[in-house]
Protein backbone atom coordinates (compact mmCIF):
# COMPACT_ATOMS: atom_id res chain seq x y z
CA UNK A 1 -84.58 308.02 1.29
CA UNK A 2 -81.99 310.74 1.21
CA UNK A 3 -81.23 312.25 -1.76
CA UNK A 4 -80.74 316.39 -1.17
CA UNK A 5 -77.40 316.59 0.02
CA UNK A 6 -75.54 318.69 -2.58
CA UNK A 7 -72.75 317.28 -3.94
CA UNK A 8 -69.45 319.72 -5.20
CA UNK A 9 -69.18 319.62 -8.84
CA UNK A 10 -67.71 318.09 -10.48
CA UNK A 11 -66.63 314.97 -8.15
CA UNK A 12 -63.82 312.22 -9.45
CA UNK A 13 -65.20 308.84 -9.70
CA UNK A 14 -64.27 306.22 -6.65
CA UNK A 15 -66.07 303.07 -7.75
CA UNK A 16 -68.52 301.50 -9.00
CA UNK A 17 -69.97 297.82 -7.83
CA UNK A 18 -72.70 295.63 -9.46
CA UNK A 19 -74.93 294.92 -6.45
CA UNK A 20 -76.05 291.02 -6.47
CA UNK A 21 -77.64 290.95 -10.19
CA UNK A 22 -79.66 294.00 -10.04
CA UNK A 23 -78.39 296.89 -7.76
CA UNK A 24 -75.85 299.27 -8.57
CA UNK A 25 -73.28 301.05 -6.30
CA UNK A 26 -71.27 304.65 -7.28
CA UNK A 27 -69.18 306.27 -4.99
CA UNK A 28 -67.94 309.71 -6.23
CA UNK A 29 -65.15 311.90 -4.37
CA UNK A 30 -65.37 315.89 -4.16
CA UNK A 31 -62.09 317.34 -5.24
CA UNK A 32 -60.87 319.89 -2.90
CA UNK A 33 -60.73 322.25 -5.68
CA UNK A 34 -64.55 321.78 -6.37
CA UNK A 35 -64.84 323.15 -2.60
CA UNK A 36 -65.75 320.00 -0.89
CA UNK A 37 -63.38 316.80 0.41
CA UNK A 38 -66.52 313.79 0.89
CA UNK A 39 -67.20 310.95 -0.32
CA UNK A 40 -70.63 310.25 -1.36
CA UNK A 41 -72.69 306.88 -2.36
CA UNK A 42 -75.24 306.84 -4.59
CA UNK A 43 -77.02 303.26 -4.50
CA UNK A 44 -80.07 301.97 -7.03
CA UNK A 45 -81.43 298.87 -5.36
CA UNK A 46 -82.83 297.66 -9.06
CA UNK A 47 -81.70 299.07 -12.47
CA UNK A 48 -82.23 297.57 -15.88
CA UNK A 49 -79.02 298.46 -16.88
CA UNK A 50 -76.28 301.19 -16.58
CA UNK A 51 -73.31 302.30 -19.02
CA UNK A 52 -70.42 303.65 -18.16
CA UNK A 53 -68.67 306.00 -20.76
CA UNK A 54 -64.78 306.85 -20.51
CA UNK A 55 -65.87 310.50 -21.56
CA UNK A 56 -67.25 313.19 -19.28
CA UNK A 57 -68.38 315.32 -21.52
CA UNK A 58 -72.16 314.86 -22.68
CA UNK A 59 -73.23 316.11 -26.29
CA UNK A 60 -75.83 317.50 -25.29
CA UNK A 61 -74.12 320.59 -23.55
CA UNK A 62 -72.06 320.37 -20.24
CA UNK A 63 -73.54 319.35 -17.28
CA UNK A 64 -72.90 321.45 -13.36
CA UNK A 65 -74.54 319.31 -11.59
CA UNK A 66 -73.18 315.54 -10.30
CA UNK A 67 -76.48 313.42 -10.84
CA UNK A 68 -79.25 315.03 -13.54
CA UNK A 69 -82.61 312.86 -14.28
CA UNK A 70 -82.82 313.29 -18.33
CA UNK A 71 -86.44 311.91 -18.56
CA UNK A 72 -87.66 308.92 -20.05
CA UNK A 73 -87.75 309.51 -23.64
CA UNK A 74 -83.83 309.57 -24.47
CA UNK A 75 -82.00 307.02 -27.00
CA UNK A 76 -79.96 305.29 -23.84
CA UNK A 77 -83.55 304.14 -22.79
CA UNK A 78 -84.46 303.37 -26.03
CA UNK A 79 -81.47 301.19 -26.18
CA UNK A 80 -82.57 299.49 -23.11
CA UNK A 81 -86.31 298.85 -24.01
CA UNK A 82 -84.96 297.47 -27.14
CA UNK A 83 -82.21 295.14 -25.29
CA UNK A 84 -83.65 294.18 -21.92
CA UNK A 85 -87.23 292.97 -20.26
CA UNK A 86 -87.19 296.59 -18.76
CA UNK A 87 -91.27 296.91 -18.72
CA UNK A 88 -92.62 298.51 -16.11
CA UNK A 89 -93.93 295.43 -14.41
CA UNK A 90 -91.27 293.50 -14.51
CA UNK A 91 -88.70 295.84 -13.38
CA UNK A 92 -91.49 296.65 -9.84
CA UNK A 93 -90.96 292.66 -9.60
CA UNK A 94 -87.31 292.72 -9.99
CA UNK A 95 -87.95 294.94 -6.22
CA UNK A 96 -89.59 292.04 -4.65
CA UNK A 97 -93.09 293.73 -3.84
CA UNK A 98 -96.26 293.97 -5.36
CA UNK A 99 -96.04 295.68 -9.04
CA UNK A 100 -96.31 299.22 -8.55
CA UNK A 101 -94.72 300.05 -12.02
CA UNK A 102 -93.01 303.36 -12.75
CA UNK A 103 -91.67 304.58 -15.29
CA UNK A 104 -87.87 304.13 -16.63
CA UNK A 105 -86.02 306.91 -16.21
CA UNK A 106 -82.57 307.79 -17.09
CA UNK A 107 -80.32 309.28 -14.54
CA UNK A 108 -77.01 310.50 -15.60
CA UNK A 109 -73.92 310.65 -13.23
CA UNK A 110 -70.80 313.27 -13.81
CA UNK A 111 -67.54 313.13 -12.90
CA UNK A 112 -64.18 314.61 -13.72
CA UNK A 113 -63.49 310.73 -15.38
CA UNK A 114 -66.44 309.43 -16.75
CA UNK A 115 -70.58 309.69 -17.15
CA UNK A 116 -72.58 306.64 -15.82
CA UNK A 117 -75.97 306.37 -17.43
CA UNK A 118 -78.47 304.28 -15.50
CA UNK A 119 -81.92 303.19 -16.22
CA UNK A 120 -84.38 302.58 -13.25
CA UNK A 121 -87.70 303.48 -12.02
CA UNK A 122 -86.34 304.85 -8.59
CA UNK A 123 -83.86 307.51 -7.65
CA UNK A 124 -81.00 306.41 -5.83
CA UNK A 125 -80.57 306.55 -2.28
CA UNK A 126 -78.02 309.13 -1.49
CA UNK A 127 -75.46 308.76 1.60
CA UNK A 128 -72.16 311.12 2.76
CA UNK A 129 -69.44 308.54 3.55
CA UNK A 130 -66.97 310.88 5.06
CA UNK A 131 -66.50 314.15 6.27
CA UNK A 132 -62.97 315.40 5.79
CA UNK A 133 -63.21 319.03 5.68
């Protein structure tokens, strides 16, 4: 899994795609301002649910970093819990192998257009797209 390359902050948003019923897909941009021109994918091959907010500002402070992982105690995962079968065994058989159950955690994405909160167990793979600089 690849997950250290850094990422300029903050990165404009490209896309996001549902994957089948239980993946999720971002792709965020580096602005050439930010010091970086690629295009990076960040995939989550099970989440229990994501939210996408029109505002990029969190309250709790402002963020310099592109994807932060806020724990597993915050109200988005409490909102979750409460909505969703997002146990920790059903969520390890949501990934097709034998329960292994971890923990929800909320990851939180920033970008100069919106925050995307997701809930999952896993980080998300990390891959550079392109190279344009």
């Amino acid at each position: 899994m690849q997950v250290a390359q850094h990422i300029a902050f903050p990165p404009g948003l490209a896309s996001i795609e549902v994957l089948t019923d239980r993946g999720l897909r971002v792709v965020v941009e580096e602005l050439p301002n930010s010091g970086g021109n690629d295009r990076f994918e960040l995939v989550w091959e099970v989440v229990a649910g994501f939210l996408v907010r029109g505002d990029p500002f969190a309250n709790d402070g402002p963020r310099s970093e592109t994807l932060v992982q806020l724990g597993s105690a915050t109200p988005f995962l409490k909102m979750i819990r409460a909505a969703t079968h997002a146990d920790p065994l059903y969520v390890a058989a949501m990934h097709g192998a034998p329960p292994a159950p971890g923990d929800l955690s909320h990851w939180q994405i920033t970008t100069t257009d919106a925050t995307i909160d997701v809930a999952a167990t896993t980080r998300p793979t990390m891959h550079r797209l392109t190279s344009t600089g």
